[in-house]
N, C-alpha and C. Protein backbone atom coordinates (compact mmCIF):
# COMPACT_ATOMS: atom_id res chain seq x y z
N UNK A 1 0.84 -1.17 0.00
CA UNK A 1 0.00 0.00 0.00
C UNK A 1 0.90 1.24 0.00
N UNK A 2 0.72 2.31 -0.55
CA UNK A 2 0.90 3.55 -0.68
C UNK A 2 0.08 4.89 -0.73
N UNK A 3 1.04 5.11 0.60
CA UNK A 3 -0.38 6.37 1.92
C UNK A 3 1.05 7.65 0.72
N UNK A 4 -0.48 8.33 0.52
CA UNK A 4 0.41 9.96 -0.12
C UNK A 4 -0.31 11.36 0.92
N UNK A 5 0.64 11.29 1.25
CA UNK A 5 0.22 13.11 2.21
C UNK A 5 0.39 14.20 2.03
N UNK A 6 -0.21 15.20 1.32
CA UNK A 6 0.03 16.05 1.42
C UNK A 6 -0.77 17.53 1.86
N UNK A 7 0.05 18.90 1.43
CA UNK A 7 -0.54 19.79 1.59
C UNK A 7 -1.81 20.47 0.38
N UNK A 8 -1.41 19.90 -0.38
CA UNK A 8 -1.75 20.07 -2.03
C UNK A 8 -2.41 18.75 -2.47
N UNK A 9 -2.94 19.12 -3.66
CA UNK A 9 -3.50 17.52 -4.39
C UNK A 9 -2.14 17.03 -5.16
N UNK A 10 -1.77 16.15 -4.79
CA UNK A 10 -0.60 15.89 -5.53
C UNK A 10 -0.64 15.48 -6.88
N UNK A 11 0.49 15.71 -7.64
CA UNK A 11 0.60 15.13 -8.75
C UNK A 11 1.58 14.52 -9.38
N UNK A 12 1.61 12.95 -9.43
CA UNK A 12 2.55 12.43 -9.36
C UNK A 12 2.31 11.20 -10.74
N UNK A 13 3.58 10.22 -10.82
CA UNK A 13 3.28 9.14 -11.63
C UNK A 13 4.10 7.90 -10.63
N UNK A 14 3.26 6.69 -11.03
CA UNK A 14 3.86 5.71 -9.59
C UNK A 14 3.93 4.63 -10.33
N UNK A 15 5.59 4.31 -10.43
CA UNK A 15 5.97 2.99 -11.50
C UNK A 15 6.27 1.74 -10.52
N UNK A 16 5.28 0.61 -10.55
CA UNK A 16 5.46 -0.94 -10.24
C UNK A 16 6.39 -1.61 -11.32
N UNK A 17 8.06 -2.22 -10.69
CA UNK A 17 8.29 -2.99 -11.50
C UNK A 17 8.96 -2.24 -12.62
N UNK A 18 9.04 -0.89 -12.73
CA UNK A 18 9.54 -0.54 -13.46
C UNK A 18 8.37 0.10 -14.91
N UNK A 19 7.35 -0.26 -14.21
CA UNK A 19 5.84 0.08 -15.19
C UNK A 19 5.45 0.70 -14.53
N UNK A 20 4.73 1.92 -15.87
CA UNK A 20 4.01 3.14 -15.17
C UNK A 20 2.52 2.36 -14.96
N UNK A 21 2.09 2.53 -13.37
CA UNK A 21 0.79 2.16 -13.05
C UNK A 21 -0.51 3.35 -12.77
N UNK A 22 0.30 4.87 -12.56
CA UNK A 22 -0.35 5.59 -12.24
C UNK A 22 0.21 6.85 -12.71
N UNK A 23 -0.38 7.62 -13.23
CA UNK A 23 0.33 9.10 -13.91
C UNK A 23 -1.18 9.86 -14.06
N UNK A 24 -1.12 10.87 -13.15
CA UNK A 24 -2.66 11.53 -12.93
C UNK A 24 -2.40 12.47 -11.51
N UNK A 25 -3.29 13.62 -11.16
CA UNK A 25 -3.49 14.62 -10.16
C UNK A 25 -4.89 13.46 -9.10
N UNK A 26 -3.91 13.70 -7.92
CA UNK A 26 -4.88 12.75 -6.91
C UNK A 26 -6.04 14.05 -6.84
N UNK A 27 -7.68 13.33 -6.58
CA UNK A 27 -8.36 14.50 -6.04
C UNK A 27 -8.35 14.63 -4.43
N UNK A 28 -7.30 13.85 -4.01
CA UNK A 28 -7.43 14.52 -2.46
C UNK A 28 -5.95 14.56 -2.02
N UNK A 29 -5.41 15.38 -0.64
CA UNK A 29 -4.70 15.59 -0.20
C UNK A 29 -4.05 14.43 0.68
N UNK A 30 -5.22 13.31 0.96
CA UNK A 30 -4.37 12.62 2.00
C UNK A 30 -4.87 11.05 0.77
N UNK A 31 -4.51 9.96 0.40
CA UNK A 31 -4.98 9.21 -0.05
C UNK A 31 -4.23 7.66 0.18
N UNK A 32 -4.73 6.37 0.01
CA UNK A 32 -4.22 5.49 -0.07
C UNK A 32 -4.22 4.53 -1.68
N UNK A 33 -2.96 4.04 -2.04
CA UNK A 33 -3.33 3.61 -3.19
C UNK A 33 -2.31 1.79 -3.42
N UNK A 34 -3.17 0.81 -3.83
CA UNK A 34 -2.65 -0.20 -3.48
C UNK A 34 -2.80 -0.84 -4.36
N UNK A 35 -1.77 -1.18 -5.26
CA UNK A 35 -1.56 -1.76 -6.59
C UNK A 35 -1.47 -3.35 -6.31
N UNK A 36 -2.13 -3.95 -7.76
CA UNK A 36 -2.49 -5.56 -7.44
C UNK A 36 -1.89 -5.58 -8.81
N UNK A 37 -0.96 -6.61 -8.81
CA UNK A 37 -0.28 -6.81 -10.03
C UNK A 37 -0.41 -8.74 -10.03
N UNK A 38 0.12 -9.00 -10.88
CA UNK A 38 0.24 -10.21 -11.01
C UNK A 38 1.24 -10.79 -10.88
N UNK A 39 2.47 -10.60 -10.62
CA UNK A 39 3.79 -11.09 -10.19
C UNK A 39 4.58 -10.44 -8.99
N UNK A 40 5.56 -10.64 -8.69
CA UNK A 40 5.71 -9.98 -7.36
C UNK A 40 6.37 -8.69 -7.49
N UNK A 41 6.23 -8.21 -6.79
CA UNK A 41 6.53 -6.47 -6.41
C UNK A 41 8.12 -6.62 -5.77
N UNK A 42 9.04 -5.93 -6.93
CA UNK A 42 10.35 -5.83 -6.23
C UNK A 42 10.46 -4.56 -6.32
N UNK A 43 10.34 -3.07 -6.83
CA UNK A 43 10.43 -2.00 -6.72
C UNK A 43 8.75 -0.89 -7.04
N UNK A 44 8.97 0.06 -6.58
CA UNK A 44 8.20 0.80 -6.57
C UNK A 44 8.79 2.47 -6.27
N UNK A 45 8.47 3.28 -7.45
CA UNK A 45 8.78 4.50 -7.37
C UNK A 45 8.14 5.58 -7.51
N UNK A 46 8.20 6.69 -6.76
CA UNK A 46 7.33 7.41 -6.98
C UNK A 46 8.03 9.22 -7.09
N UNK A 47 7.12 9.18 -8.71
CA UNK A 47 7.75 10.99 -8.88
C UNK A 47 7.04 11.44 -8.79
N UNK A 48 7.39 12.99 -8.40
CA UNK A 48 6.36 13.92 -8.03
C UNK A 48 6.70 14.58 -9.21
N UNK A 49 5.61 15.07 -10.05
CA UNK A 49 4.86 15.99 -11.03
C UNK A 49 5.02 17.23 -10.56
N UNK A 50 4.55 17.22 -9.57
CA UNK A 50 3.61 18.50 -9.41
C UNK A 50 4.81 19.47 -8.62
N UNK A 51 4.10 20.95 -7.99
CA UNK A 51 5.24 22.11 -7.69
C UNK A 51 5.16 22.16 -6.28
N UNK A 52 4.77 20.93 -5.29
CA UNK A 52 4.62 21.20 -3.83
C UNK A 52 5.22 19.54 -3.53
N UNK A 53 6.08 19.79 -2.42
CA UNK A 53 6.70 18.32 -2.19
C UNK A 53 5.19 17.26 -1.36
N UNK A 54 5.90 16.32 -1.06
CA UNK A 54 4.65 15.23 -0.48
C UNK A 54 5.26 13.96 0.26
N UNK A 55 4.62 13.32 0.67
CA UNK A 55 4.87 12.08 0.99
C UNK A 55 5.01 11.00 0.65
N UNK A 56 5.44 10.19 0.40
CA UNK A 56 5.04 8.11 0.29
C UNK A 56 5.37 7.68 1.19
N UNK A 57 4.35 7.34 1.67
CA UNK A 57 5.19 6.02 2.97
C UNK A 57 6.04 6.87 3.75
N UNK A 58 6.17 7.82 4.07
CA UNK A 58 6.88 8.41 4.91
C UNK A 58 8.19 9.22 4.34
N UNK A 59 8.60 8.90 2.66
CA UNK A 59 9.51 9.36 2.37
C UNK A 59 9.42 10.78 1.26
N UNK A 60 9.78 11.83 1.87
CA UNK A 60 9.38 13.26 1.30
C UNK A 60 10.04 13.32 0.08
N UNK A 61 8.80 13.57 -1.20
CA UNK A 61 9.27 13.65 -2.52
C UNK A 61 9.29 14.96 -2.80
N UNK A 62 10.55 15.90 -2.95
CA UNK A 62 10.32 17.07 -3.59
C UNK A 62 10.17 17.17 -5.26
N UNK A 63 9.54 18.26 -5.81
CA UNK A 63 9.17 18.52 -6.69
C UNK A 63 10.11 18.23 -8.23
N UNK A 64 9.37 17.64 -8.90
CA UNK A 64 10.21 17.22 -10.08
C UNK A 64 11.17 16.11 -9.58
N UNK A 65 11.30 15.20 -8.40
CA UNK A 65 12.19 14.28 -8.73
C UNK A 65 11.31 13.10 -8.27
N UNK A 66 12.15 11.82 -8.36
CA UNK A 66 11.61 10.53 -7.41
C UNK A 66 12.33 10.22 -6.69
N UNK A 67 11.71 9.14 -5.92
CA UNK A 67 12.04 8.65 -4.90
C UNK A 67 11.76 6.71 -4.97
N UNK A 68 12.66 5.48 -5.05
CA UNK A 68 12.17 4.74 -4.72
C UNK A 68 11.82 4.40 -3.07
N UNK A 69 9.96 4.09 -3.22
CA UNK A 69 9.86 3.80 -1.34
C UNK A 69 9.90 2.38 -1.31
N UNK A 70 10.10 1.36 -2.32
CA UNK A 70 10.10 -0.16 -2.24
C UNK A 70 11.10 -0.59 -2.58
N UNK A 71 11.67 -1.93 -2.41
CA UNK A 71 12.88 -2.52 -3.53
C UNK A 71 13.33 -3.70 -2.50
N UNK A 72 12.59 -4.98 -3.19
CA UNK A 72 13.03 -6.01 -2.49
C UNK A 72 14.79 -7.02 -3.35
């Protein structure tokens, strides 16, 4: 699962595996989002889009870069 927090609606894109699963403006500030794939989950990354930093999982994404929060 992936908890996004922020001050802003974020806008981000969130690659499973190295595949883009999500590229879109959340409509809320605090959200949970929990990808079901069919093989197993060894990475997960998440860039921020948008012009206000945010959260994953606890790890603060500033603006225009990523961050991997997974990687088995």
């Amino acid at each position: 699962m992936i908890r996004i927090i922020s001050d802003n609606k974020p806008t981000l894109q969130i690659y499973v595996n190295q595949e883009l699963m999500i590229d879109d403006t959340m409509q809320w500030k605090r959200c949970a989002i929990e990808p079901v794939i069919n093989t197993e989950c060894t990475s997960i990354v998440v860039f921020n889009k948008g012009n206000h930093s945010f959260t994953a999982n606890s790890v603060e994404i500033a603006p225009n870069s990523s961050q991997e929060i997974f990687n088995k």
